[in-house]
PDB file of N, CA and C in Angstrom:
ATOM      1  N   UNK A   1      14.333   5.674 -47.067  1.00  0.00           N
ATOM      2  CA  UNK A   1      14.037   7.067 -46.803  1.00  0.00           C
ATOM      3  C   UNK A   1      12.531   7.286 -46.858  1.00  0.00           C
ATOM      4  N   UNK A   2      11.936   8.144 -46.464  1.00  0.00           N
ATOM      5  CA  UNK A   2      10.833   8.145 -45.733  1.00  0.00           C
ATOM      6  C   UNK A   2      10.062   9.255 -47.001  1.00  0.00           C
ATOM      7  N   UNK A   3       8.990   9.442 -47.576  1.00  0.00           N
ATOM      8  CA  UNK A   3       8.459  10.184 -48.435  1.00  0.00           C
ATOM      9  C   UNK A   3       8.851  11.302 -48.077  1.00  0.00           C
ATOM     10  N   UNK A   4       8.228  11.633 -46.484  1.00  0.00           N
ATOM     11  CA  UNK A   4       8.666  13.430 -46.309  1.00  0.00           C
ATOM     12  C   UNK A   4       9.770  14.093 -46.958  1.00  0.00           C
ATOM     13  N   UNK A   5      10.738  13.079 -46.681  1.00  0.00           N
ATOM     14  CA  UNK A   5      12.555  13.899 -46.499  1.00  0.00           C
ATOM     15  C   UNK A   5      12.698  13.855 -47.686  1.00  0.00           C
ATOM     16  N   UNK A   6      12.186  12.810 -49.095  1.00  0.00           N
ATOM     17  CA  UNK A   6      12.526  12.765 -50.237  1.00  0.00           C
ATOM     18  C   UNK A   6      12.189  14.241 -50.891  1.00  0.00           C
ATOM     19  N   UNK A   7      10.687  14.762 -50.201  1.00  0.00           N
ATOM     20  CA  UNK A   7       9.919  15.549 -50.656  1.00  0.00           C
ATOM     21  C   UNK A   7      10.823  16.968 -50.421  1.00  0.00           C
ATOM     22  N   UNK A   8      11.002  17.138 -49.004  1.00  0.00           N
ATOM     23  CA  UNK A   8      11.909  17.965 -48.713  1.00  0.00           C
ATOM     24  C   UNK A   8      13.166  18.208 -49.517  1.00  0.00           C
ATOM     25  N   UNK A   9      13.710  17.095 -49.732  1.00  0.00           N
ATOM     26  CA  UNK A   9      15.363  17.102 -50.095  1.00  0.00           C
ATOM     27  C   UNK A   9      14.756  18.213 -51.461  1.00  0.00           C
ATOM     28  N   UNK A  10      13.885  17.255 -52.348  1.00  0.00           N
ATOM     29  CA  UNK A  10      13.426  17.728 -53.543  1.00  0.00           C
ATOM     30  C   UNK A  10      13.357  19.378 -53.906  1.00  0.00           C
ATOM     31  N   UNK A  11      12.437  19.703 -53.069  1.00  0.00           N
ATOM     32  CA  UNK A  11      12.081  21.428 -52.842  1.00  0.00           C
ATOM     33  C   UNK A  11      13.121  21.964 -52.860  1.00  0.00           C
ATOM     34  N   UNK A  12      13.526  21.667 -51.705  1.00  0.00           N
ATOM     35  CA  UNK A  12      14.811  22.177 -51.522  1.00  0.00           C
ATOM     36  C   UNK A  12      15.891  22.695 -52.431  1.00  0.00           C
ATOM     37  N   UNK A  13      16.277  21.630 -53.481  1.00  0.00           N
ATOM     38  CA  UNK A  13      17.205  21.693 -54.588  1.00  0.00           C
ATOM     39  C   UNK A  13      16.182  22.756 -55.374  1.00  0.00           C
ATOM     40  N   UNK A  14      15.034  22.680 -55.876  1.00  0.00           N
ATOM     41  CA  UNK A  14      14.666  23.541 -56.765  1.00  0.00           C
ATOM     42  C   UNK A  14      14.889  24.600 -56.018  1.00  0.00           C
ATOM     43  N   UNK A  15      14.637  25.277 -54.790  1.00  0.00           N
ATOM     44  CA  UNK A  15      14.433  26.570 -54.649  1.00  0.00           C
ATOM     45  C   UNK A  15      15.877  26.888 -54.701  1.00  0.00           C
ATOM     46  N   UNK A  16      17.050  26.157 -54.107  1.00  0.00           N
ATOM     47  CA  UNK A  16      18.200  26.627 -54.509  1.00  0.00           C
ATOM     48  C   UNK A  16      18.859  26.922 -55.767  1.00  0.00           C
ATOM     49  N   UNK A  17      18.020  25.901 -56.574  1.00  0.00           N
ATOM     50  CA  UNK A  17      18.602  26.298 -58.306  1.00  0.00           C
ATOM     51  C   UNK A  17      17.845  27.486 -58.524  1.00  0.00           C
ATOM     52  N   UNK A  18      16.170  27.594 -57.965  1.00  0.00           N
ATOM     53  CA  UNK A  18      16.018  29.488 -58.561  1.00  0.00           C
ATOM     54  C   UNK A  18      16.984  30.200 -58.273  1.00  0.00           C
ATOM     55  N   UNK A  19      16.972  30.184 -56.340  1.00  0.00           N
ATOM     56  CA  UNK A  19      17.952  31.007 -56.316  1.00  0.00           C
ATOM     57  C   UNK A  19      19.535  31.387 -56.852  1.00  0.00           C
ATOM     58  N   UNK A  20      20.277  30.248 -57.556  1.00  0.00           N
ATOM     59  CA  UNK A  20      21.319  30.475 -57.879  1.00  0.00           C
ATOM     60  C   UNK A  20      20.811  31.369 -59.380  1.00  0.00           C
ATOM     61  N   UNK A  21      19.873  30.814 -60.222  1.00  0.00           N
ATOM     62  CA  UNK A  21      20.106  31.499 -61.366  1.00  0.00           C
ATOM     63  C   UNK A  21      19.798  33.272 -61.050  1.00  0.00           C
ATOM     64  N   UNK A  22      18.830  33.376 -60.521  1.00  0.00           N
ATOM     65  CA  UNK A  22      18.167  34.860 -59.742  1.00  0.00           C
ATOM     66  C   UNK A  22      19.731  35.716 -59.759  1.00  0.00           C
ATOM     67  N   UNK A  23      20.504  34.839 -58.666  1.00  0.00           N
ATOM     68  CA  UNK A  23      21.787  35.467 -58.792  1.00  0.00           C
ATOM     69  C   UNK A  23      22.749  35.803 -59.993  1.00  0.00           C
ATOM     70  N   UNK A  24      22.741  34.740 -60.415  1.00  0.00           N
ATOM     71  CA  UNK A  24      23.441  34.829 -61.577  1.00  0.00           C
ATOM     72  C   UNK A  24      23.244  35.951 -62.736  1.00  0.00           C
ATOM     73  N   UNK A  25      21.659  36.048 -63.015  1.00  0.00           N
ATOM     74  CA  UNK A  25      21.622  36.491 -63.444  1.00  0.00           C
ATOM     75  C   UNK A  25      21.644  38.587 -62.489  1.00  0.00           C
ATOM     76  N   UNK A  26      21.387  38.894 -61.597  1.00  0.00           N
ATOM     77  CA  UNK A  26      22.036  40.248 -61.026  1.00  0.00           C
ATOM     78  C   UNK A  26      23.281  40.112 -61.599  1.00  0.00           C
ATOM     79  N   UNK A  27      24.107  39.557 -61.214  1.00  0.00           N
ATOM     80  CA  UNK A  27      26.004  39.588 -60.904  1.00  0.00           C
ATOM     81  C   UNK A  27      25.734  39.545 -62.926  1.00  0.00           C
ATOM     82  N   UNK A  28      25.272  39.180 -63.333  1.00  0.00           N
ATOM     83  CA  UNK A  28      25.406  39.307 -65.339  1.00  0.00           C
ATOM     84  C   UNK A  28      25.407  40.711 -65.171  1.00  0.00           C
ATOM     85  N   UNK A  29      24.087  40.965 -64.482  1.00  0.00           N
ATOM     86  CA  UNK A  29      23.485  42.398 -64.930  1.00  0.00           C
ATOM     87  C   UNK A  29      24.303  43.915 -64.398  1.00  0.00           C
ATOM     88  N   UNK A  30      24.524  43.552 -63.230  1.00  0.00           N
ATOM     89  CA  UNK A  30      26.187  44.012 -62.405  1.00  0.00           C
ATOM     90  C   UNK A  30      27.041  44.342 -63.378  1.00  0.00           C
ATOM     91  N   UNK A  31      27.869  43.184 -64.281  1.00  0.00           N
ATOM     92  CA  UNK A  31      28.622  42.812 -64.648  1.00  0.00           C
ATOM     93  C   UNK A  31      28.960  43.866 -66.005  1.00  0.00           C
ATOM     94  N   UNK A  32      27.651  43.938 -66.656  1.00  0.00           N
ATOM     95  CA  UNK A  32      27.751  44.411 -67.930  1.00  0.00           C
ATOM     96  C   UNK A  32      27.133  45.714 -67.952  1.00  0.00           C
ATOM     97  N   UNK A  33      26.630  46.511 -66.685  1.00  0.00           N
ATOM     98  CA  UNK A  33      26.397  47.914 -66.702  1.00  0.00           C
ATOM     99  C   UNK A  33      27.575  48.287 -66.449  1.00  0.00           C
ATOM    100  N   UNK A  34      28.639  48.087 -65.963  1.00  0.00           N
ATOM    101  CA  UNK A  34      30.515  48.418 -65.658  1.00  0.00           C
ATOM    102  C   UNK A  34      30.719  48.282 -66.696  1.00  0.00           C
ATOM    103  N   UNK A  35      30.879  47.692 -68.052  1.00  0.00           N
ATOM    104  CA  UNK A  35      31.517  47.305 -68.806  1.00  0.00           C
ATOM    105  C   UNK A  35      31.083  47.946 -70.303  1.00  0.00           C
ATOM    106  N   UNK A  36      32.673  47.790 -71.634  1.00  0.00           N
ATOM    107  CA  UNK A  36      32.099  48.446 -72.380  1.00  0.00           C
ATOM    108  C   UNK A  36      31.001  47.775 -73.318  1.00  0.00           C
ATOM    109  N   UNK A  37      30.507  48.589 -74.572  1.00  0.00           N
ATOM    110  CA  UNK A  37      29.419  47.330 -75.192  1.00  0.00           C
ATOM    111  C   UNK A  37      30.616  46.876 -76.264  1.00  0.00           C
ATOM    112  N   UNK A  38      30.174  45.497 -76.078  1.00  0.00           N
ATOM    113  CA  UNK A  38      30.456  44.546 -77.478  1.00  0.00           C
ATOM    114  C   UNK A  38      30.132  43.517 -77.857  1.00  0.00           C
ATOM    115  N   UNK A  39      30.367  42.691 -78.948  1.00  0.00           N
ATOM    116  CA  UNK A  39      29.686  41.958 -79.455  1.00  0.00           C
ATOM    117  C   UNK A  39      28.938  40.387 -78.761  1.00  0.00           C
ATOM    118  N   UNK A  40      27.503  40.248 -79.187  1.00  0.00           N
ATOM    119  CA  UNK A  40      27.022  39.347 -78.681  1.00  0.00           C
ATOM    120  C   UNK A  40      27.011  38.213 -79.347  1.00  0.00           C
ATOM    121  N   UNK A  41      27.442  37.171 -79.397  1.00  0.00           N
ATOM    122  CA  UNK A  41      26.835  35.933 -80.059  1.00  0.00           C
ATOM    123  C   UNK A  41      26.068  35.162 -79.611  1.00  0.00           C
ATOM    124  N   UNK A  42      25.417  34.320 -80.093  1.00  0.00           N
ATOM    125  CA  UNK A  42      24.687  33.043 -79.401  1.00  0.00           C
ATOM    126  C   UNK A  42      23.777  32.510 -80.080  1.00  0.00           C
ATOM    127  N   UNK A  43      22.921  31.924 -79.568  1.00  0.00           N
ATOM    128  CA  UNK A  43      22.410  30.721 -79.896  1.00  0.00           C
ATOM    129  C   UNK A  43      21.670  29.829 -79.560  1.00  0.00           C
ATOM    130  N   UNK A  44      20.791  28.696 -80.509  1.00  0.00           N
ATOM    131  CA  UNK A  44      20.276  27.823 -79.178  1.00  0.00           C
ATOM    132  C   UNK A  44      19.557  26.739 -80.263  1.00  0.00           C
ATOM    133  N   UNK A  45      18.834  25.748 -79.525  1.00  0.00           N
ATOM    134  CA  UNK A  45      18.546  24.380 -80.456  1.00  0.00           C
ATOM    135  C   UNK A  45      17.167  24.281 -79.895  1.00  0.00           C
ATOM    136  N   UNK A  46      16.536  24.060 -80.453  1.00  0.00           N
ATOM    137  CA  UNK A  46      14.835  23.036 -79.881  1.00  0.00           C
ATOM    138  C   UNK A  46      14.822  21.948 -80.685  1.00  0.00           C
ATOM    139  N   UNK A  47      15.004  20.307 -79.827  1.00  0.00           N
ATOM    140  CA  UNK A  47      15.013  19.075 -80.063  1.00  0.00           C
ATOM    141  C   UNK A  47      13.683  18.351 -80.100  1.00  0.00           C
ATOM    142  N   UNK A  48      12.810  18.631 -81.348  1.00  0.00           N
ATOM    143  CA  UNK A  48      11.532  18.163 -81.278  1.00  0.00           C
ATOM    144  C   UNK A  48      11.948  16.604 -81.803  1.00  0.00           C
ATOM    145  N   UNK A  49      11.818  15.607 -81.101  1.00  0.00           N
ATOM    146  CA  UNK A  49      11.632  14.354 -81.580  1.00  0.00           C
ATOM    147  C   UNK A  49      13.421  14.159 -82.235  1.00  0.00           C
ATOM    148  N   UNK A  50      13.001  13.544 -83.056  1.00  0.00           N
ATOM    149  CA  UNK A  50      14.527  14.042 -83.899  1.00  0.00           C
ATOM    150  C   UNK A  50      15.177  15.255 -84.628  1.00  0.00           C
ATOM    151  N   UNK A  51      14.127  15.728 -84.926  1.00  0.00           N
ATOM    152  CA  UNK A  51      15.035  16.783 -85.505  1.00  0.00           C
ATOM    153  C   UNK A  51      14.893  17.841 -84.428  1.00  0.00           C
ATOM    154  N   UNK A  52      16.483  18.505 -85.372  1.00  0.00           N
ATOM    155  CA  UNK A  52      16.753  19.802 -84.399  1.00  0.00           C
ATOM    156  C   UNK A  52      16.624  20.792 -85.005  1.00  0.00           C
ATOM    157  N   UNK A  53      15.941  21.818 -84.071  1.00  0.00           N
ATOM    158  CA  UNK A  53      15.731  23.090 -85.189  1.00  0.00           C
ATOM    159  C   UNK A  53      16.794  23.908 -84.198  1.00  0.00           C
ATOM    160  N   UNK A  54      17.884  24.482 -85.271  1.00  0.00           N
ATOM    161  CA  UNK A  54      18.755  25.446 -84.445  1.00  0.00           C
ATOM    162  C   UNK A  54      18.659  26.839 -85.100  1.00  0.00           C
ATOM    163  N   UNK A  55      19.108  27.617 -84.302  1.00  0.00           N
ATOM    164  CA  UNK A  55      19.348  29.249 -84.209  1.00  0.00           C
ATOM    165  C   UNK A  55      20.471  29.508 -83.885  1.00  0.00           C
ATOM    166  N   UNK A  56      20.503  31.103 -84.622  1.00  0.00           N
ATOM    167  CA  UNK A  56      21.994  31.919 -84.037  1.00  0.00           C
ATOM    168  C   UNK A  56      22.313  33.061 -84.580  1.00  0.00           C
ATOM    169  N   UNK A  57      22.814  33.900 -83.933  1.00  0.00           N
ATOM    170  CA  UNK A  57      23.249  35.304 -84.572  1.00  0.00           C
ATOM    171  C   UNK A  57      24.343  35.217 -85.904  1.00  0.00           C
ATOM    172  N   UNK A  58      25.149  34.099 -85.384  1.00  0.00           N
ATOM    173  CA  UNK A  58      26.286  34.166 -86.999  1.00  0.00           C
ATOM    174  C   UNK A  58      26.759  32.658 -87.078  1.00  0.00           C
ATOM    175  N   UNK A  59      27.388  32.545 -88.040  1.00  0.00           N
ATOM    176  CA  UNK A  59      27.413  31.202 -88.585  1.00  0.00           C
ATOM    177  C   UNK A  59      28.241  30.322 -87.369  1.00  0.00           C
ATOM    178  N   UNK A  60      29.156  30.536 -86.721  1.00  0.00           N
ATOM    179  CA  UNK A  60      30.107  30.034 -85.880  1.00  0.00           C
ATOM    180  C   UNK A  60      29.479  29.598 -84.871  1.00  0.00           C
ATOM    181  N   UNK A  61      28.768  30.521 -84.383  1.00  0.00           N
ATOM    182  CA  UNK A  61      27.375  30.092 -83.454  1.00  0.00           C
ATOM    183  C   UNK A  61      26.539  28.790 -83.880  1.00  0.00           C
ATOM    184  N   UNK A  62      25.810  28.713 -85.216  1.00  0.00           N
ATOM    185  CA  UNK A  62      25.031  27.918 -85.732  1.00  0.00           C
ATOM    186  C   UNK A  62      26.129  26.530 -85.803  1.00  0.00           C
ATOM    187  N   UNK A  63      27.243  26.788 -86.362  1.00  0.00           N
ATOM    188  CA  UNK A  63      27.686  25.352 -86.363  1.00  0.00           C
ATOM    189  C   UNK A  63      28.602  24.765 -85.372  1.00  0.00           C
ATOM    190  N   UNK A  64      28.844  25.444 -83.989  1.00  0.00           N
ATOM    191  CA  UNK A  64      29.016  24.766 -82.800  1.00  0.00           C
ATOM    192  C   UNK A  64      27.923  24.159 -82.504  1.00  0.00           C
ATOM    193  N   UNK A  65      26.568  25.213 -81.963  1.00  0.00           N
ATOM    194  CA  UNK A  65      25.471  24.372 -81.852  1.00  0.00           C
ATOM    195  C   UNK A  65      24.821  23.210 -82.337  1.00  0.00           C
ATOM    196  N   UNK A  66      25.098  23.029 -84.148  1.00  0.00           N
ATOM    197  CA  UNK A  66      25.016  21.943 -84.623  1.00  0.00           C
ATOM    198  C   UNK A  66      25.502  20.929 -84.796  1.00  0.00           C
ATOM    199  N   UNK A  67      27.277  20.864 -84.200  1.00  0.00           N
ATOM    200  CA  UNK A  67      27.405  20.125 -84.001  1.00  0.00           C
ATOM    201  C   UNK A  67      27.280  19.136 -82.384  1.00  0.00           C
ATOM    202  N   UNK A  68      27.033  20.698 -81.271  1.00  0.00           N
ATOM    203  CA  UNK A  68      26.597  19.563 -79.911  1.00  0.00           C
ATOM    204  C   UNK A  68      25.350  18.861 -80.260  1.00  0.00           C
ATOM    205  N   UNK A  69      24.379  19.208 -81.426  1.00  0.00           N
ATOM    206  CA  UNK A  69      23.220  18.960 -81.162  1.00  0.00           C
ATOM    207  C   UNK A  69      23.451  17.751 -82.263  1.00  0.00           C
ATOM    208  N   UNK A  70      24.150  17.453 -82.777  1.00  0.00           N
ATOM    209  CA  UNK A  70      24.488  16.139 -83.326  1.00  0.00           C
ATOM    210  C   UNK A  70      24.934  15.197 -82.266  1.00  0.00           C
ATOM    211  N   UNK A  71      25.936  15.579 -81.617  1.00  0.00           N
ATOM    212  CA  UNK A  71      26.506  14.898 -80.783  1.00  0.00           C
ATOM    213  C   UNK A  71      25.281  14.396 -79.733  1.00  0.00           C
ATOM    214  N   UNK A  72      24.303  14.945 -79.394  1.00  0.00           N
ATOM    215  CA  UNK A  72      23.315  15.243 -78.317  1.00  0.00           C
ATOM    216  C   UNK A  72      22.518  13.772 -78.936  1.00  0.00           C
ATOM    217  N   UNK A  73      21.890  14.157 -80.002  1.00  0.00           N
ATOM    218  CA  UNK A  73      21.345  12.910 -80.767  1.00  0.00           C
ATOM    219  C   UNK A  73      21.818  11.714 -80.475  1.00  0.00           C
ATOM    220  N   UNK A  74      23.273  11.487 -81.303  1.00  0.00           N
ATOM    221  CA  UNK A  74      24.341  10.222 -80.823  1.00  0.00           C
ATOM    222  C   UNK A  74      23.990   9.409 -79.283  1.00  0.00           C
ATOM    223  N   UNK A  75      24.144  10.437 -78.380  1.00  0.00           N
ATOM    224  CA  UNK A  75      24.292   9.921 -76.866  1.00  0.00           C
ATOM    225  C   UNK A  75      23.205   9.492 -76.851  1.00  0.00           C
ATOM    226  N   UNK A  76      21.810  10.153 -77.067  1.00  0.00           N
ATOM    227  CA  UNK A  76      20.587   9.420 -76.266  1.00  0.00           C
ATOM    228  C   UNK A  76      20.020   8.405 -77.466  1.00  0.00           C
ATOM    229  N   UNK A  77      20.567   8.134 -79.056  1.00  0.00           N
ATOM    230  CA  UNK A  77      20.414   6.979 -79.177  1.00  0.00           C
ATOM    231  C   UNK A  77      21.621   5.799 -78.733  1.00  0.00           C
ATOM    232  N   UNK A  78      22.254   5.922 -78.407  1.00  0.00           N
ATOM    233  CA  UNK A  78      22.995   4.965 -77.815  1.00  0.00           C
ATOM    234  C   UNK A  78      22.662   4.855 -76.185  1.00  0.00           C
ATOM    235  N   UNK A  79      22.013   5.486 -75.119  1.00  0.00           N
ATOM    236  CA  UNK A  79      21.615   5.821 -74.449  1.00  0.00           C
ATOM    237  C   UNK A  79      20.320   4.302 -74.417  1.00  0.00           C
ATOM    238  N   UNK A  80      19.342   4.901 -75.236  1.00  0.00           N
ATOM    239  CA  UNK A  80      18.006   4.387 -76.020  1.00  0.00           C
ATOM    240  C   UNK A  80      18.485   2.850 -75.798  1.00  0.00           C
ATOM    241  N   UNK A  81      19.477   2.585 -76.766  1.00  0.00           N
ATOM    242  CA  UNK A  81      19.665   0.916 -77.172  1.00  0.00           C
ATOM    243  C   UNK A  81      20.306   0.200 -75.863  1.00  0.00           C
ATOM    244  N   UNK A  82      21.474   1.238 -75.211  1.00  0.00           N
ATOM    245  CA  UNK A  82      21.578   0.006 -73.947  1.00  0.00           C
ATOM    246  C   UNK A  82      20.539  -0.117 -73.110  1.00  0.00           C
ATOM    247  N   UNK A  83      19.998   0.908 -72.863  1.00  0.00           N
ATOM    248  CA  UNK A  83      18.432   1.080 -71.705  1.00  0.00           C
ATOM    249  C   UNK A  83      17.595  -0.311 -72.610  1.00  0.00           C
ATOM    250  N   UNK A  84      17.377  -0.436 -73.434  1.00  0.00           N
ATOM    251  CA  UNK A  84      16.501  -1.316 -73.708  1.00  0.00           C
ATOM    252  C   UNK A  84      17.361  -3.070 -74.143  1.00  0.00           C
ATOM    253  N   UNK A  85      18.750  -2.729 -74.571  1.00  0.00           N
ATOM    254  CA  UNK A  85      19.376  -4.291 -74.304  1.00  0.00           C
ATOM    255  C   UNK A  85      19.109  -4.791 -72.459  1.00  0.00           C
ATOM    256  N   UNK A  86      19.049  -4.298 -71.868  1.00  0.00           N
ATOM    257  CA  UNK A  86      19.386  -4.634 -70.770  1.00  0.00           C
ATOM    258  C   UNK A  86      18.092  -4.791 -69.932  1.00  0.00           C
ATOM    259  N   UNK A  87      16.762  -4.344 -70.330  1.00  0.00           N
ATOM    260  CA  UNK A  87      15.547  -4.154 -69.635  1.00  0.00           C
ATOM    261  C   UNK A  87      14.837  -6.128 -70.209  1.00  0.00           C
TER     262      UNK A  87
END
């Protein structure tokens, strides 16, 4: 394949992933001016190096997240060791 088309293909996908989230997020915003209010949960992780620093509105939140973000760890050191048995 030829640099151009790689370059192209490339662009391409990003401007379609803006555009899908762009959407996504209207049709949210759509979504929840119709609707009544209630409760929010959530959450989220920042993976500096090894450790994970997690967040969350309530505990159920915090320990799903902690445990994908265990699990997350697991994969890319096992990830880590075959990439390098095999190089």
């Amino acid at each position: 394949m030829s640099e151009q088309l790689l370059w192209s293909i490339g662009s391409t996908l990003v401007f379609v992933g803006f555009a899908i989230v762009i959407i996504a997020i209207i049709l949210l915003f759509l979504k929840n001016a119709n609707s009544e209010k209630g409760k929010v949960k959530g959450g989220g992780v920042f993976i500096i190096g090894p450790i994970p620093i997690i967040f969350g509105t309530d505990k159920e939140s915090v320990k799903i997240i902690l445990v994908l973000s265990v699990i997350l760890m697991i994969l890319m050191l096992v990830w880590i060791v075959i990439y390098h048995s095999f190089k």
